[in-house]
Protein backbone atom coordinates (compact mmCIF):
# COMPACT_ATOMS: atom_id res chain seq x y z
CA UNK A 1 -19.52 -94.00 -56.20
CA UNK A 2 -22.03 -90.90 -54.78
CA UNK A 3 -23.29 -93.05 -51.88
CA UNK A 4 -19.51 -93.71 -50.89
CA UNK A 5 -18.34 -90.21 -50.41
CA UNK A 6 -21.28 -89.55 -48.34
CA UNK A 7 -21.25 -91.05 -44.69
CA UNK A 8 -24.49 -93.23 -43.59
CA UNK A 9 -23.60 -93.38 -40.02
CA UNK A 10 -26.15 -91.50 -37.66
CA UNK A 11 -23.52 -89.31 -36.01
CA UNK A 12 -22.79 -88.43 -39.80
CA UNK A 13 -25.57 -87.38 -40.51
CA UNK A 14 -26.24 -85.25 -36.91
CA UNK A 15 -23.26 -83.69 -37.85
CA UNK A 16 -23.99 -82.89 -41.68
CA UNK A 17 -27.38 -81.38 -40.32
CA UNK A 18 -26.44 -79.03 -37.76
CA UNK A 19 -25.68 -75.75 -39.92
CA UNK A 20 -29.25 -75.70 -41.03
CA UNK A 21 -30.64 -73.86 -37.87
CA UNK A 22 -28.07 -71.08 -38.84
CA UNK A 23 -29.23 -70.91 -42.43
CA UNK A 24 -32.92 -70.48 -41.00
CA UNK A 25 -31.71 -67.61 -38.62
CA UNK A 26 -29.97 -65.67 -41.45
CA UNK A 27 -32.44 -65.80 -44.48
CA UNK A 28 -35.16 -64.59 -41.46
CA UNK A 29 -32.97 -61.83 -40.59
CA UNK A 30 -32.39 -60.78 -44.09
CA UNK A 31 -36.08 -60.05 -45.09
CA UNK A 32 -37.38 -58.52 -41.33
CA UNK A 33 -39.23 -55.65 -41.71
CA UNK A 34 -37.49 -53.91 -39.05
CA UNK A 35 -34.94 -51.18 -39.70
CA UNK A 36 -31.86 -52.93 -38.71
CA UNK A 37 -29.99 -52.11 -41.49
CA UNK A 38 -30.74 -48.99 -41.56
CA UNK A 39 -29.67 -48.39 -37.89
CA UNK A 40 -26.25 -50.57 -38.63
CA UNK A 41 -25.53 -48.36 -41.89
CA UNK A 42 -26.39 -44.46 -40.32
CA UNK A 43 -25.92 -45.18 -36.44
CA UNK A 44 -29.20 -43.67 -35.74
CA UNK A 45 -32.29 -42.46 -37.44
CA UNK A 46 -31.09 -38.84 -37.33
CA UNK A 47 -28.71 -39.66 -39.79
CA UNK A 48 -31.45 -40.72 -42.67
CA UNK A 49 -33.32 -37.64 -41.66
CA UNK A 50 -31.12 -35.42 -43.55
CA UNK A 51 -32.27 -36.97 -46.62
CA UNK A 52 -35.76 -36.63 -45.81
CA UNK A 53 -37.00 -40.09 -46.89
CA UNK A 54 -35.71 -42.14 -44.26
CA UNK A 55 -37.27 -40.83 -41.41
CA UNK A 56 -40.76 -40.18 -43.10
CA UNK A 57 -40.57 -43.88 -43.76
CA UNK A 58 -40.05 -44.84 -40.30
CA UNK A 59 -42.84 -42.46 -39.45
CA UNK A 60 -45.20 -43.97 -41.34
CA UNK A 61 -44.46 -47.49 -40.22
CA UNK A 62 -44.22 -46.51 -36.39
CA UNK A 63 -46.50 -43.70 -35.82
CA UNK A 64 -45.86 -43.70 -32.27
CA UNK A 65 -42.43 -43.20 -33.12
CA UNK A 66 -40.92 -39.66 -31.23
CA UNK A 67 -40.58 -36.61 -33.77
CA UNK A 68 -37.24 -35.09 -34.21
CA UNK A 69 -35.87 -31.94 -32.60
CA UNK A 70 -36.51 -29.22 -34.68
CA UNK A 71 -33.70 -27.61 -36.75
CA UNK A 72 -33.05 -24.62 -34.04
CA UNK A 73 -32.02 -27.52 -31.37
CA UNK A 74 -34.14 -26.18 -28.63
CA UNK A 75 -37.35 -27.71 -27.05
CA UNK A 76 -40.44 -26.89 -29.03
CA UNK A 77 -42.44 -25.64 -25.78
CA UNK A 78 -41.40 -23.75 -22.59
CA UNK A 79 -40.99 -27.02 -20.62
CA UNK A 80 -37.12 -27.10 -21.04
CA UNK A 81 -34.92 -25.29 -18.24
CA UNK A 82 -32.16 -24.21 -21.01
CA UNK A 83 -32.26 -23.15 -25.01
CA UNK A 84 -29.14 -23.57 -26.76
CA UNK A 85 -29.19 -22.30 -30.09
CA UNK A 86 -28.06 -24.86 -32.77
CA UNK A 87 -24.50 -22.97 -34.11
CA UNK A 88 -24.40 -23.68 -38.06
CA UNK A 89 -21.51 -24.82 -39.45
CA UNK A 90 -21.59 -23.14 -42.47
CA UNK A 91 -22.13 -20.01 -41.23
CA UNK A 92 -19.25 -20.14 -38.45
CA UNK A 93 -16.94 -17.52 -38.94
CA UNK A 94 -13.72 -18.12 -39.02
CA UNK A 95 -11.44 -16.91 -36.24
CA UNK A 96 -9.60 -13.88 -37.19
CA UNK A 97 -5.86 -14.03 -38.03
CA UNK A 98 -3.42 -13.06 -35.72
CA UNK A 99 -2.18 -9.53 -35.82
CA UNK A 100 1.02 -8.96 -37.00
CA UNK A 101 3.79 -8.40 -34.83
CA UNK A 102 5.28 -5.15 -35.34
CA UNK A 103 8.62 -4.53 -37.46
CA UNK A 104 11.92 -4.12 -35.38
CA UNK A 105 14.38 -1.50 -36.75
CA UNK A 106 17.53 -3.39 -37.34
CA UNK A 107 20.23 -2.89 -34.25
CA UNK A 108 17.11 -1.80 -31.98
CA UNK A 109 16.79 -4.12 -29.20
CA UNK A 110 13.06 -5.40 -27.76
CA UNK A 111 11.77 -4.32 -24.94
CA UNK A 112 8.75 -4.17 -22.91
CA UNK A 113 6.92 -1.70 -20.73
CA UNK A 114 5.67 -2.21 -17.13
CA UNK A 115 4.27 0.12 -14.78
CA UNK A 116 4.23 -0.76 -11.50
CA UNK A 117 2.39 2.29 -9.31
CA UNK A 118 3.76 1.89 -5.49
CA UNK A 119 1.70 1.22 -2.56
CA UNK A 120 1.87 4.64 -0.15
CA UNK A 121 1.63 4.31 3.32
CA UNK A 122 0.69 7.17 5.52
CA UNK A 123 0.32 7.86 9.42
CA UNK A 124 -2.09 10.37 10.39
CA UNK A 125 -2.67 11.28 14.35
CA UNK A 126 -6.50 12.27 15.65
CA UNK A 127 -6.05 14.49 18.56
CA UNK A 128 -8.46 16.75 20.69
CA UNK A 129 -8.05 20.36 21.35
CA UNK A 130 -5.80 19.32 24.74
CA UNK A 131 -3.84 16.61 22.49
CA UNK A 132 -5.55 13.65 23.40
CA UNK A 133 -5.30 10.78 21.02
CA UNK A 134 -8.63 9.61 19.93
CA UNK A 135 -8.96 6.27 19.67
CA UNK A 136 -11.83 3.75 18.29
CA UNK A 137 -11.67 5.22 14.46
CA UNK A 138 -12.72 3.22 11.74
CA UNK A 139 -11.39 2.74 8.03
CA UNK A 140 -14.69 4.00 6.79
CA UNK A 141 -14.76 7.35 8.59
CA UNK A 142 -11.25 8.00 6.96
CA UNK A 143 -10.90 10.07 3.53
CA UNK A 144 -7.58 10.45 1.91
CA UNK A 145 -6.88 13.29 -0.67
CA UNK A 146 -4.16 13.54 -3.06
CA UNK A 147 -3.95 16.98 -4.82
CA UNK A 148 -7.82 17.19 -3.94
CA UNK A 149 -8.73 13.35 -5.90
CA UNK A 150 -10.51 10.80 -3.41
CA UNK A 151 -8.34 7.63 -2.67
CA UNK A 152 -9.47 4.06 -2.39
CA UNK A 153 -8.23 2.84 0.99
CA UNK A 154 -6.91 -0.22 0.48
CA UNK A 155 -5.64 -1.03 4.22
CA UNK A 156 -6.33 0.35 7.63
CA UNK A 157 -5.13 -0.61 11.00
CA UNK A 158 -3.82 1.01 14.49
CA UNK A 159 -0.24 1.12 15.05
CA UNK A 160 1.15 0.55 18.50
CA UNK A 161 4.45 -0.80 18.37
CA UNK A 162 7.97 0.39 19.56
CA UNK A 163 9.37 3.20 17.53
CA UNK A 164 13.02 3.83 15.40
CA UNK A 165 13.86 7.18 16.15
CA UNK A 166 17.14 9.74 16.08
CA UNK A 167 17.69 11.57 18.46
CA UNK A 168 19.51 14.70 16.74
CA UNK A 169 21.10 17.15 19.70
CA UNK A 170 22.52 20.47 19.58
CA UNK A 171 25.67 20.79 21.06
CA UNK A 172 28.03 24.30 19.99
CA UNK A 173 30.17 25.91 22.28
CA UNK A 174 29.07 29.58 23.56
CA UNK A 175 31.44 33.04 22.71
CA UNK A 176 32.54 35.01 25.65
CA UNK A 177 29.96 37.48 25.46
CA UNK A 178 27.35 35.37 25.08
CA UNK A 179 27.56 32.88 28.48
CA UNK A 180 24.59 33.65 29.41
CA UNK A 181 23.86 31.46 25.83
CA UNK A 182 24.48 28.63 28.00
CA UNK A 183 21.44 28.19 28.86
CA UNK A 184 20.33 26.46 25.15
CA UNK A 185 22.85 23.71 26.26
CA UNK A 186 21.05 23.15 29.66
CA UNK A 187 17.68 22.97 27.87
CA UNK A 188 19.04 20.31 25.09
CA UNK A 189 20.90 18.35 27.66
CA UNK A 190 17.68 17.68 29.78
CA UNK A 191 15.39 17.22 26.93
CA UNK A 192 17.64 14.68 25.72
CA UNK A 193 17.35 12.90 28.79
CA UNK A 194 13.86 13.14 29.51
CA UNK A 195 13.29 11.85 26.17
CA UNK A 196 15.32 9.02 26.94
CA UNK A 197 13.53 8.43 30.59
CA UNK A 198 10.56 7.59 28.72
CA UNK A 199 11.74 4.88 26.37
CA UNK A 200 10.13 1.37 26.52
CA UNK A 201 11.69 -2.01 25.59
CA UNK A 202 10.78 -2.06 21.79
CA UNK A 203 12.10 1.30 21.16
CA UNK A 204 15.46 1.88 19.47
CA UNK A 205 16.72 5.19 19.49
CA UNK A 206 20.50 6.56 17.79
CA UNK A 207 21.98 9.34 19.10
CA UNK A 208 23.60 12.29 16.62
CA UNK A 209 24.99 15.26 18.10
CA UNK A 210 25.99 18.51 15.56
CA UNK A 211 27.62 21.53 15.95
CA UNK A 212 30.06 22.20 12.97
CA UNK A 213 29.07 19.10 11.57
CA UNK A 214 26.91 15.92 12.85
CA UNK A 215 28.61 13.05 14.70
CA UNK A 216 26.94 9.59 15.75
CA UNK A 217 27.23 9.13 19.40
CA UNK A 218 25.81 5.87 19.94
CA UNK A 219 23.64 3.54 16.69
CA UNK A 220 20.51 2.36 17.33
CA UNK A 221 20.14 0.42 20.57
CA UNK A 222 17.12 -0.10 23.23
CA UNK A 223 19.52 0.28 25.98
CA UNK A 224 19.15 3.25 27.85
CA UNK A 225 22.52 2.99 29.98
CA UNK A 226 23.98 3.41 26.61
CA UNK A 227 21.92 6.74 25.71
CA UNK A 228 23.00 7.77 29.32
CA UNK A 229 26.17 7.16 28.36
CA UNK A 230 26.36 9.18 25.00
CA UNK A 231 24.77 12.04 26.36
CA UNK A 232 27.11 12.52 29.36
CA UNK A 233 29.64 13.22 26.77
CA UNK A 234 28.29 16.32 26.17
CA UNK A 235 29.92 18.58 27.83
CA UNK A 236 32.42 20.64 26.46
CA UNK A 237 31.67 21.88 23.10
CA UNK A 238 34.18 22.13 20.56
CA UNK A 239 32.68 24.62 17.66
CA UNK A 240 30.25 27.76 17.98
CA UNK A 241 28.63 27.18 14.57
CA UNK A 242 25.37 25.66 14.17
CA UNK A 243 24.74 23.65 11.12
CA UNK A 244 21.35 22.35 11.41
CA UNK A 245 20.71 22.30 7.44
CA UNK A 246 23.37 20.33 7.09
CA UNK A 247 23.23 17.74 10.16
CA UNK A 248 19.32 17.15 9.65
CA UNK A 249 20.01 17.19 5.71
CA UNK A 250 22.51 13.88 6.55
CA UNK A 251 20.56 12.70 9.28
CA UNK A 252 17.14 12.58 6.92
CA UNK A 253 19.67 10.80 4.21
CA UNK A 254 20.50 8.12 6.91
CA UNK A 255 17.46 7.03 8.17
CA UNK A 256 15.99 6.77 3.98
CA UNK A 257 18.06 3.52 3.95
CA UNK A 258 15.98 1.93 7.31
CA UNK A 259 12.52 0.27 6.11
CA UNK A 260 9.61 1.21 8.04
CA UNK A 261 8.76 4.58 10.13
CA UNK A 262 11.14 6.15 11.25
CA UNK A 263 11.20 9.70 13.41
CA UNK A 264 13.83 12.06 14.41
CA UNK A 265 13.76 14.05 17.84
CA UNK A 266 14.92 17.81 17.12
CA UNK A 267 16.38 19.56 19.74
CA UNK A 268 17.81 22.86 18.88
CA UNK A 269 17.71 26.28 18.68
CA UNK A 270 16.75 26.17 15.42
CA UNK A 271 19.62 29.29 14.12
CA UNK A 272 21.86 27.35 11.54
CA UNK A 273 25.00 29.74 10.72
CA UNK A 274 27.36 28.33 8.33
CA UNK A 275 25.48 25.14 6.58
CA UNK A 276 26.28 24.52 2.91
CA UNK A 277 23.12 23.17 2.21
CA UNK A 278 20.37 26.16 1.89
CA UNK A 279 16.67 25.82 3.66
CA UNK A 280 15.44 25.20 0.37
CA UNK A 281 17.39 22.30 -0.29
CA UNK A 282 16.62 20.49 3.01
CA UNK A 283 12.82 21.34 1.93
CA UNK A 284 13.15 19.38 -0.61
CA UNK A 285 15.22 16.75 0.94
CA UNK A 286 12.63 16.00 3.58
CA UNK A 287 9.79 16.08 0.84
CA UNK A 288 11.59 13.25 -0.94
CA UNK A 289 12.43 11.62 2.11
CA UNK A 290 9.18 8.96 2.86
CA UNK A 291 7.88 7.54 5.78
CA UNK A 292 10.00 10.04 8.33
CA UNK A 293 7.95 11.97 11.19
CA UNK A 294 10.05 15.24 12.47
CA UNK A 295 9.43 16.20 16.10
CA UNK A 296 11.21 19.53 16.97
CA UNK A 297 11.68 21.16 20.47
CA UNK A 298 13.08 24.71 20.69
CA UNK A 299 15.47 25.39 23.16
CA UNK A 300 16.64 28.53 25.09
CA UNK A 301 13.61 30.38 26.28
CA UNK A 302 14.64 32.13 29.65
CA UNK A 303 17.81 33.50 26.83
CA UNK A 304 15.20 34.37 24.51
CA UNK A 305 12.87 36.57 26.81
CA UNK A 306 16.11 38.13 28.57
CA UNK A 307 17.04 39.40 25.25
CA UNK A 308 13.48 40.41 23.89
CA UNK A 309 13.84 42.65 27.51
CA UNK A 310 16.99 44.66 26.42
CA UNK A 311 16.45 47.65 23.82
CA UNK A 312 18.71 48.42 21.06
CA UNK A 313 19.32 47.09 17.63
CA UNK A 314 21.61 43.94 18.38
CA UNK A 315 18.66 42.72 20.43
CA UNK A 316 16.02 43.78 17.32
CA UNK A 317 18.15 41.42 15.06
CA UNK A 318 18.32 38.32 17.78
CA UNK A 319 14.81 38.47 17.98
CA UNK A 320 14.20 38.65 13.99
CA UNK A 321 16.49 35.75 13.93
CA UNK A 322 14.47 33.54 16.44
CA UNK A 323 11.01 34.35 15.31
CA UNK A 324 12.41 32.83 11.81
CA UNK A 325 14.20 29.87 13.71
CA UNK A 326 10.87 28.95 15.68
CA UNK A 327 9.25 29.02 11.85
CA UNK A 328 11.42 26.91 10.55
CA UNK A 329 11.52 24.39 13.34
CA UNK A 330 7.36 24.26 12.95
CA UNK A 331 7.89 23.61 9.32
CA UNK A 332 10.15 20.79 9.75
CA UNK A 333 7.08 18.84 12.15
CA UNK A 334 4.44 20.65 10.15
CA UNK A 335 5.66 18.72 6.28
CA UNK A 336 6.11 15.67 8.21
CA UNK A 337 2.90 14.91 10.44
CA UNK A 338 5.07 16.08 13.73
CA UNK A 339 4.69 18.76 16.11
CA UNK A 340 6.32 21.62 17.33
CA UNK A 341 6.93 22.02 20.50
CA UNK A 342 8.49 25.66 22.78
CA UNK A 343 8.80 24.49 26.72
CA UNK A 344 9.20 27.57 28.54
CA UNK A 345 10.63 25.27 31.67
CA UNK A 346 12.27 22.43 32.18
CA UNK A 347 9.16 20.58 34.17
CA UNK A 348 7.54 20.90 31.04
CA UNK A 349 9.63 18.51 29.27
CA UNK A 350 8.70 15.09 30.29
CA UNK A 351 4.74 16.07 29.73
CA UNK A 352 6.16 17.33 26.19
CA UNK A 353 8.22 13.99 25.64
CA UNK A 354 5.37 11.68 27.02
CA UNK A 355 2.97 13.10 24.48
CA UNK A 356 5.44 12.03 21.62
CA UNK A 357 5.65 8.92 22.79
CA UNK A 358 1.79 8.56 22.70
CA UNK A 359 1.94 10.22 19.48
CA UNK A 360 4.23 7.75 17.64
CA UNK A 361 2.94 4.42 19.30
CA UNK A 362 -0.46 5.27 18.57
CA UNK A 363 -0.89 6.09 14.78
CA UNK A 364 -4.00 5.28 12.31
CA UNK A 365 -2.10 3.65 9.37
CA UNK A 366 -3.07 3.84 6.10
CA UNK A 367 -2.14 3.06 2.73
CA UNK A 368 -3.66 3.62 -1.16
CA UNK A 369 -2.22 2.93 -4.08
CA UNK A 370 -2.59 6.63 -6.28
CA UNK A 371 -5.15 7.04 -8.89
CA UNK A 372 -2.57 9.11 -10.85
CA UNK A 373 -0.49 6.34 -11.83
CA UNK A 374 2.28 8.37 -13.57
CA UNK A 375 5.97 8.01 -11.85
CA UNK A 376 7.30 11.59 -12.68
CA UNK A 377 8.52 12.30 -9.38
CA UNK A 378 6.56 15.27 -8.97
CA UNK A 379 5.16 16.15 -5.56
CA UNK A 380 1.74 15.28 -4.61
CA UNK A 381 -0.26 17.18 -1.86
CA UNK A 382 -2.20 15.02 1.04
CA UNK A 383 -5.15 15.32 3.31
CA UNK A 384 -6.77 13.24 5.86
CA UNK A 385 -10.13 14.25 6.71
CA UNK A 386 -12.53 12.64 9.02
CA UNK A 387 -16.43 12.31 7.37
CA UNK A 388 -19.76 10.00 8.27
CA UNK A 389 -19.51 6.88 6.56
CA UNK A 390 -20.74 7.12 3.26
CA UNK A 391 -21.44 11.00 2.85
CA UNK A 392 -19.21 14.29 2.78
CA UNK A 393 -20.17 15.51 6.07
CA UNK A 394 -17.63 15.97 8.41
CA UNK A 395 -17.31 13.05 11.49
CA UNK A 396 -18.96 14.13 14.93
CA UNK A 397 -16.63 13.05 17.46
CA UNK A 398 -18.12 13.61 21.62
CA UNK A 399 -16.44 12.87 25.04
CA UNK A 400 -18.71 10.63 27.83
CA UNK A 401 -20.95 13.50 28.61
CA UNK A 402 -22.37 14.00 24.88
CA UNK A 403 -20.49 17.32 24.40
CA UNK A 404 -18.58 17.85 20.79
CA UNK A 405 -15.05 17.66 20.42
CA UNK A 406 -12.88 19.35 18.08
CA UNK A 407 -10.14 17.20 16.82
CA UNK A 408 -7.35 17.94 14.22
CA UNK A 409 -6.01 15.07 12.12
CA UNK A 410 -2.17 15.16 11.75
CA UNK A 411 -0.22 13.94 8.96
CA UNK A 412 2.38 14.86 5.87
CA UNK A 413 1.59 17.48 4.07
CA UNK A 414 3.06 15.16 0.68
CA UNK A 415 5.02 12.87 -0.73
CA UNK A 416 7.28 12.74 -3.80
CA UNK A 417 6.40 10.55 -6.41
CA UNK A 418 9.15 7.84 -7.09
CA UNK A 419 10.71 8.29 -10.47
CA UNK A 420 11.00 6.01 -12.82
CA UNK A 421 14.83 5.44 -13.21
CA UNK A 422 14.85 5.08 -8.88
C-alpha cells in the first residue's frame, strides 16, 4: 500500500527532488560564520557597540575591520575640515516654557505700541560770498546736526526741478497824506512781474494778494498770461491796513496741505497794522509748518530814505517802525533757509528774482531719520556744515585759479517734531 501512494514515474520523482537544493542553501546559511544576523537584527554594527561585546567580537574576528568614531563624534586627528560636537541626549536641556502673557484688567481693551520715527527731509543751499551756487558736493562732505547730535545721512541727491511757489503781494490803498506812499505799490507791482518773467515750464506759481485780509487771485497754474492777468488787477486798492501776520499765517496753513517743497515769494513792506494773529504766533506757525522756503523782498526804498531825510518825531517813529519791519522780513527767510532781499531800484529786481530761481532749482537734498526718536512735538534745532570726508575739519572749497572761497550753507534753522496724536 506504501509503494502505491508514492509515484515511480521519472518526472515524479524530478519533481519530488527539486526542494532539496533549497534545503542545502538554508541549513548553510544558518551555521555561516559571518555576522548576518547580527547585521539583520541591529541594522549596523554600531548598534551592538553599545553593549560592548558585539563589536569587540567582530574585532577580533576581522582585525582589519575600521574602529568606531569615538564617543565625542569628531575625527580623532586634525585631518577633518569640520568638528561637530556629539550633543547628548540626556543632558539636553529642555526648552524653556513660554512666558506668561500678562493679566488684562477686566473692561480694559488690548492694545499695542508702535513707534514709527519720520523720515526728515531738508534743503540746504551752498553759495559763495557773491551768491553763486556751488555745485559738485558730495553726500560725504555733508554733516547734519540736530540740537548739536551727528545724523546718519540716509539719502543725498541734487534737486533741479520746477518749483510750487505763492506768490503773496501787498496791495493796501495809501491815506491822503501819505501819496507819496505810493511808491511801495510801484515796487510790489514790478517785483511781481519780474518774478513772473522768469518762470519756466515746470513751475507753478498761485497768486495771493492781502491788504485787510488775503485773497487768491489766480491757483496754481504754469501759465504766465494768467499771472499777467491777476496782477493787472491790481490797481485800485480797497483797504489801508496791512495784515501780513495774518495773510502769511493763512497762506503758510495752505500750502501745509501740498506734498513736496513748497516756497512763498514775499513782497511787502513788511509793517502789519491790525492782524489778529501776533508775531509770535506766526513764529510758531512757520516752525511747525515743514518743507516751506520763505523768500521776502522789501519794498518802498526811495519812501524810506525820503523820510529818514525829514527831522522831527513822526519821521523818528517811521523809521523805528521799518528798521523792525526789515527784521522781521529777514526772520521770515532766515527760519526757513530763504533770503532776504532790500532792492534799492527797480533794475535790481530781475538780478534779485533770477537768483531765487537758481536758488530753488538748485538745492542739495537731504534726509535722516532723528536719533532722538521721541514724537513730543518739541522743536529741534538744525545745522548743515560742510567738513573733509571722514574728519571734523571744515571743507576747502577754491575757484579755477586755486584761490579759497568762502561759502555759507543755507537752510532751516528747525523743525517741529510731529506729535504723536497728528
Amino acid at each position: 500500500m506504501l509503494e502505491s501512494k508514492i509515484p515511480t514515474t521519472p518526472a515524479a520523482r524530478r519533481k519530488r527532488l527539486g526542494w532539496l537544493p533549497l534545503l542545502f542553501f538554508c541549513l548553510a546559511t544558518f551555521f555561516s560564520p559571518f555576522p548576518t544576523r547580527g547585521w539583520a537584527q541591529s541594522g549596523g554594527s554600531g548598534a551592538s557597540n553599545a553593549s560592548g561585546q558585539t563589536g569587540s567580537q567582530d574585532s577580533a574576528n576581522h582585525p582589519q575591520q575600521q574602529a568606531p568614531p569615538p564617543e565625542a563624534g569628531g575625527p580623532q586627528d586634525d585631518s577633518g575640515p569640520y568638528a561637530i560636537p556629539k550633543v547628548d541626549s540626556g543632558r539636553q536641556t529642555a526648552a524653556p516654557p513660554p512666558r506668561p502673557a500678562p493679566k488684562s484688567t477686566e473692561g480694559t481693551p488690548s492694545y499695542s505700541i508702535n513707534v514709527d520715527v519720520p523720515l526728515v527731509s531738508l534743503d540746504a543751499l551752498v553759495l559763495t560770498k557773491d551768491g553763486h551756487f556751488i555745485p559738485g558736493l558730495q553726500k560725504e562732505q555733508f554733516r547734519v546736526l540736530e540740537d548739536d547730535v551727528e545724523q546718519p545721512i540716509q539719502s543725498f541727491g541734487l534737486t533741479k526741478a520746477g518749483y510750487t511757489a505763492v506768490l503773496l503781494v501787498e496791495f493796501a490803498s495809501t491815506p491822503a497824506f501819505q501819496t507819496s506812499r505810493q511808491q511801495f505799490l510801484y515796487d510790489a507791482l514790478h517785483a511781481s512781474y519780474a518774478f513772473t518773467d522768469q518762470m519756466q515750464e515746470k513751475d507753478f506759481v498761485s497768486v495771493i494778494s492781502y491788504d485787510l485780509k488775503p485773497s487768491i487771485l489766480v491757483d496754481f497754474t504754469s501759465d504766465k498770461q494768467a499771472i499777467y492777468s491777476a496782477l493787472n488787477t491790481l490797481r485800485i486798492p480797497g483797504f489801508s491796513e496791512t495784515n501780513l501776520f495774518d495773510a502769511l499765517y493763512d497762506t503758510l496753513d495752505r500750502v501745509d496741505r501740498i506734498a513736496g517743497r513748497k516756497e512763498i515769494i514775499l513782497i511787502s513792506s513788511g509793517i502789519d497794522t491790525f492782524s489778529k494773529i501776533n508775531l509770535d504766533k506766526l513764529l510758531k506757525k512757520i516752525k511747525d509748518t515743514p518743507n516751506v522756503t520763505i523768500y521776502t523782498i522789501s519794498t518802498g526804498f526811495l519812501w524810506r530814505e525820503h523820510m529818514a531825510m525829514r527831522q522831527g518825531m513822526g519821521a523818528a517813529i517811521q523809521n523805528t517802525d521799518f528798521l523792525q519791519a526789515d527784521n522781521q522780513m529777514s526772520t521770515f527767510a532766515k527760519m526757513t533757509g530763504g533770503r532776504w532781499f532790500s532792492p534799492r531800484f527797480q533794475t535790481e529786481l530781475p538780478d534779485d528774482f533770477r537768483e531765487i530761481a537758481s536758488t530753488v532749482r538748485n538745492q542739495y537734498t537731504l534726509t535722516y531719520r532723528p536719533t532722538n526718536a521721541k514724537l513730543d512735538g518739541s522743536y529741534r534745532k538744525l545745522k548743515v556744515e560742510l567738513v573733509q570726508p571722514g574728519t571734523d575739519k571744515p571743507l576747502v572749497v577754491k575757484n579755477e585759479s586755486g584761490k579759497e572761497l568762502k561759502y555759507q550753507v543755507i537752510t532751516r534753522e528747525g523743525y517741529t517734531a510731529r506729535h504723536p496724536v497728528e
